[in-house]
Each structure stands twice: as C-alpha cells, then as structure tokens.
Protein backbone atom coordinates (compact mmCIF):
# COMPACT_ATOMS: atom_id res chain seq x y z
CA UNK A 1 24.57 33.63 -70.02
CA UNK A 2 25.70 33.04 -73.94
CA UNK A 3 28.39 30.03 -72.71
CA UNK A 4 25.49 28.33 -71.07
CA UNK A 5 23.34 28.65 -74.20
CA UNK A 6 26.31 27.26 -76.10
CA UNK A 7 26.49 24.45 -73.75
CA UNK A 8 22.73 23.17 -73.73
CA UNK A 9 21.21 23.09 -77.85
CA UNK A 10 17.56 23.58 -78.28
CA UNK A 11 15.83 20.11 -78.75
CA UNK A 12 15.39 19.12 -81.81
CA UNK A 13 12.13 20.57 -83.68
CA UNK A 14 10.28 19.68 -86.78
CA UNK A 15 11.05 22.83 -88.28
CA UNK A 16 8.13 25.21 -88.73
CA UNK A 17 6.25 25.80 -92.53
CA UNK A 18 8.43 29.15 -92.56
CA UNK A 19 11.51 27.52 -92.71
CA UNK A 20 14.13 27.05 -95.96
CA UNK A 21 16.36 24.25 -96.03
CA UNK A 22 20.34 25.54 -94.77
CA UNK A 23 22.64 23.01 -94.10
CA UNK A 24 24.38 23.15 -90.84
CA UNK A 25 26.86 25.83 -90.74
CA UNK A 26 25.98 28.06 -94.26
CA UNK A 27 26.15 31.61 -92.49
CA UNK A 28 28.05 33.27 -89.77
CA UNK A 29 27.40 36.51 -88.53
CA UNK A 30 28.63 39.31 -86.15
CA UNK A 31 27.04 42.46 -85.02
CA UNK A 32 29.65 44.73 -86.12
CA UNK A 33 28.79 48.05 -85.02
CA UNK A 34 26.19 50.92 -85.13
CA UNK A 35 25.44 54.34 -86.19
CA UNK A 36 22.68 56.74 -85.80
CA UNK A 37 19.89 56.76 -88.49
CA UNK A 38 17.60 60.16 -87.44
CA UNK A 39 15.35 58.76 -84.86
CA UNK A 40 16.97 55.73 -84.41
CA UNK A 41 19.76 53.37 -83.90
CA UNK A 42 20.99 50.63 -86.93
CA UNK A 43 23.26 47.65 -85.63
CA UNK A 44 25.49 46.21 -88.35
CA UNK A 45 25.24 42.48 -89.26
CA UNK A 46 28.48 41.53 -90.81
CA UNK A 47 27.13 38.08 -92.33
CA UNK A 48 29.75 35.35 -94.16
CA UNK A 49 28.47 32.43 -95.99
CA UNK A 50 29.81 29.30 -96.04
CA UNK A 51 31.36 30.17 -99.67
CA UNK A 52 33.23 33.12 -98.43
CA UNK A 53 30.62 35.70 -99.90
CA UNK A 54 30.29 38.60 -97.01
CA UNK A 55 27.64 41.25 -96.45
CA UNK A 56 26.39 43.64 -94.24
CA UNK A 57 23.04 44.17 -93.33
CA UNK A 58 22.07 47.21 -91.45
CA UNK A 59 19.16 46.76 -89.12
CA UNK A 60 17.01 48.74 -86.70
CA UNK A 61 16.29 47.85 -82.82
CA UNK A 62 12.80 47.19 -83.65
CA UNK A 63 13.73 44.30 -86.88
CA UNK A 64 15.55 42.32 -84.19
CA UNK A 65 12.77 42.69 -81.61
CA UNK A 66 10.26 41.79 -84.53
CA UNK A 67 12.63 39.26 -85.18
CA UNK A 68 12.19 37.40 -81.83
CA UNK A 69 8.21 37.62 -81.60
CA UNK A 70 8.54 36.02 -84.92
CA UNK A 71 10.49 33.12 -83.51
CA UNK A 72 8.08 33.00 -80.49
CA UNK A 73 5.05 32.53 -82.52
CA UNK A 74 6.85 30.05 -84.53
CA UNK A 75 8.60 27.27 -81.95
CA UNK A 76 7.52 26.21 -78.58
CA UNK A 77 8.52 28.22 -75.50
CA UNK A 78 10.47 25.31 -74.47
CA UNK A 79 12.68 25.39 -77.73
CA UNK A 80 13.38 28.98 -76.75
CA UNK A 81 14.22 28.76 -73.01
CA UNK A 82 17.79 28.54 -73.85
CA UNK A 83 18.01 31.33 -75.84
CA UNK A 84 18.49 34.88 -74.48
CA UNK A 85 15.77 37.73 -74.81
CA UNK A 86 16.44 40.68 -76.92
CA UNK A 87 16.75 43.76 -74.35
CA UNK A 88 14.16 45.77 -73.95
CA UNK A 89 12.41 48.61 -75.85
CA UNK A 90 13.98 51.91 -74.45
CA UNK A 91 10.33 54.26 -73.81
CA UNK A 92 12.87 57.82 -74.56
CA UNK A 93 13.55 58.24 -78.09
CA UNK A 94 16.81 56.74 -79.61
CA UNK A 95 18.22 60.67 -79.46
CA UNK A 96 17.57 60.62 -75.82
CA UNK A 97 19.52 57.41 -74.72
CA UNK A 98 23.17 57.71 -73.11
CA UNK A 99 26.77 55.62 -74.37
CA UNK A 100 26.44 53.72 -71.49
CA UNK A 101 23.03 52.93 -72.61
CA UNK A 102 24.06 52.08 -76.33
CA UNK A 103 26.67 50.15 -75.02
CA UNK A 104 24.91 47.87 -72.89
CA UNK A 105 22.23 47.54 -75.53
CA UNK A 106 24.77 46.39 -78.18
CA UNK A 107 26.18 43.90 -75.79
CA UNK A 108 23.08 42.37 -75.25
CA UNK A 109 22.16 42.34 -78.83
CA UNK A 110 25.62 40.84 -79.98
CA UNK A 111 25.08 37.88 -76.60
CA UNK A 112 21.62 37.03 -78.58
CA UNK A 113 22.67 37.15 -82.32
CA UNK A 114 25.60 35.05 -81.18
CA UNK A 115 23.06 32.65 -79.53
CA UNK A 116 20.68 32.45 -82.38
CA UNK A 117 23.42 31.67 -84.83
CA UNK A 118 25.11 28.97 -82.42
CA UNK A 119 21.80 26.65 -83.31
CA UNK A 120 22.26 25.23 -86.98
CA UNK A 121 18.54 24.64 -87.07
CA UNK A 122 18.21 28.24 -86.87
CA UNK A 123 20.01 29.24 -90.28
CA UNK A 124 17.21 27.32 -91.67
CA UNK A 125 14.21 30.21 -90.57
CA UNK A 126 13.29 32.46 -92.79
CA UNK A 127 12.80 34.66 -90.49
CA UNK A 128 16.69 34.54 -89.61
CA UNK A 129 17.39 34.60 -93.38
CA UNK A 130 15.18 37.74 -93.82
CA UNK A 131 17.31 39.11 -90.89
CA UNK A 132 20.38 38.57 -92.40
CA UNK A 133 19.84 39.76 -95.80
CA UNK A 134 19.73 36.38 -97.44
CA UNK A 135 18.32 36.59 -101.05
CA UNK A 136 17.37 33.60 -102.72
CA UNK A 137 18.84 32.81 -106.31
CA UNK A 138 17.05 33.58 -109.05
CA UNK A 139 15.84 30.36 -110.92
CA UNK A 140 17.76 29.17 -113.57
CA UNK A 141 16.15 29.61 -117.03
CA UNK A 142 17.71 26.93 -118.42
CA UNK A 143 19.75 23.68 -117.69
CA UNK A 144 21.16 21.07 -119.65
CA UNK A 145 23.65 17.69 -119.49
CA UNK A 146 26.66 17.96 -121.29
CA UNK A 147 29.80 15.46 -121.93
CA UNK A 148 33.11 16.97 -120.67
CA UNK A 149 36.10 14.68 -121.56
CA UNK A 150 34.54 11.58 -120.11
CA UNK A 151 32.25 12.81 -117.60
CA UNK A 152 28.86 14.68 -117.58
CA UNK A 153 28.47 17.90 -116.05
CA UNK A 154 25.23 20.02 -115.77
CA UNK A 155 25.17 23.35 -117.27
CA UNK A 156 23.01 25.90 -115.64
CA UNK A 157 21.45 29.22 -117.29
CA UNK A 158 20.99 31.54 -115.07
CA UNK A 159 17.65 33.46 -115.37
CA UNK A 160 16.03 36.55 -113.22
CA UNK A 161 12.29 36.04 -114.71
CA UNK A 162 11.77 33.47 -111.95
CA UNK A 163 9.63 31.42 -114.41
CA UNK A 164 9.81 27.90 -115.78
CA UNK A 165 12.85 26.32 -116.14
CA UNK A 166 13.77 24.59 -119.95
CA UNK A 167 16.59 23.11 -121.64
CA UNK A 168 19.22 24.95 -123.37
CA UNK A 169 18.94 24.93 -126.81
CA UNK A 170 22.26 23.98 -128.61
C-alpha cells in the first residue's frame, strides 16, 4: 500500500488558504514509538528539519485522526485517493485494547505518516506543521545592512514581541 503511494504523487494543487510556504524537503519525520498516557495512547513523532534541528512531538490517536478530517475538508477527494486512511477509532477504551492491537495500529499509523510526508506539497499545511510541532520564528525586532570587508550582509535582531520590525540603531 505505502510503495504504491510513493509511486503515484498527488496532482498538483493550488495549495489551500491554510497553507505556509515549506520548500520541498524542510522536515522529515518518523513515528518513533508509544507509551500509555491514562486513558490513552501517545505515538512519538521524531521530526528533523532540513537544518539538522530534531524534535519529538508526542501525539494522541485522536490529533492524527483530527489531522486527516482536516486534510479532507481542505483538498479534493481526488488529491487524497493516493494517500492511506488513518485506522480506525477503536469503540473499547485505550486500557482495553490488546499488543496485537497496538501493534497493528502503530503500523498503520507509521504506513500513513510516511505517506503524508512523501508529498513535498504537504510540509507546506499547517495543519501538518501543527502536527509536527513546528513553531514559527518569532519576528525579528530589528534588521539592518552592514559592510563586512567588501560585502554587505544583513544583520537580524531577533525579537519575541511579534510586533513591528525597525532598524537597528547604531
């Protein structure tokens, strides 16, 4: 199933209003693992950007089936045909469910993050970014051009008050 979604890309979609811009290739990710959180189960999202920087994120069942509708509403069914369904939601509590159970659910959800993150378009979604513990950078609070030797560089400020951004004062 994931070798023939690897095979056959989605078709190429003006991306929806809930989309950042990602070039092709900024994140990788594997589901890593799991562990039991009370009443349910958390999967592990071991996430690498392009850079190097790694992360885990640690997500429930129900954020990767939210995940999914999300996608639905956004793209056309026909963008999604190639992409593998989350499994189902389990109807005994999380407690309740056997290792052959878990098992088979974490194979299924590792075959459809592997999908997902096979289409570059994807790491573009919010949605996707939300999922993978992406956090935007703050806006700088201050920039300016400076002469280095014989070439200019731009020096960046960084800022966390996410206002308006203004020169640097010398």
């Amino acid at each position: 199933h994931a070798s023939a979604v690897v095979a056959h890309p989605l078709p190429l979609l003006q991306p929806p209003a809930a989309c950042r811009m990602a070039a092709p290739g900024v994140y990788r990710c594997h589901l890593q693992g799991s562990r039991q959180g009370g009443d349910h189960v958390e999967y592990c999202l071991d996430v690498v950007h392009r850079s190097g920087m790694r992360w885990q994120a640690w997500r429930r069942f129900s954020d990767l089936v939210r995940f999914h509708e999300e996608l639905s509403a956004d793209y056309p069914p026909e963008a999604l045909d190639r992409l593998p369904t989350p499994p189902r939601r389990a109807w005994l509590p999380s407690w309740g469910h056997t290792t052959d159970f878990l098992d088979q659910r974490f194979a299924e959800l590792k075959a459809y993050v592997h999908a997902v993150m096979a289409y570059d378009e994807m790491l573009r979604y919010r949605g996707l970014q939300e999922l993978l513990g992406v956090i935007p950078p703050d806006m700088p609070s201050g920039v300016r051009v400076v002469m280095r030797g014989e070439e200019h560089e731009l020096e960046v400020r960084p800022g966390a008050d996410g206002g308006e951004c203004s020169p640097i004062d010398e």
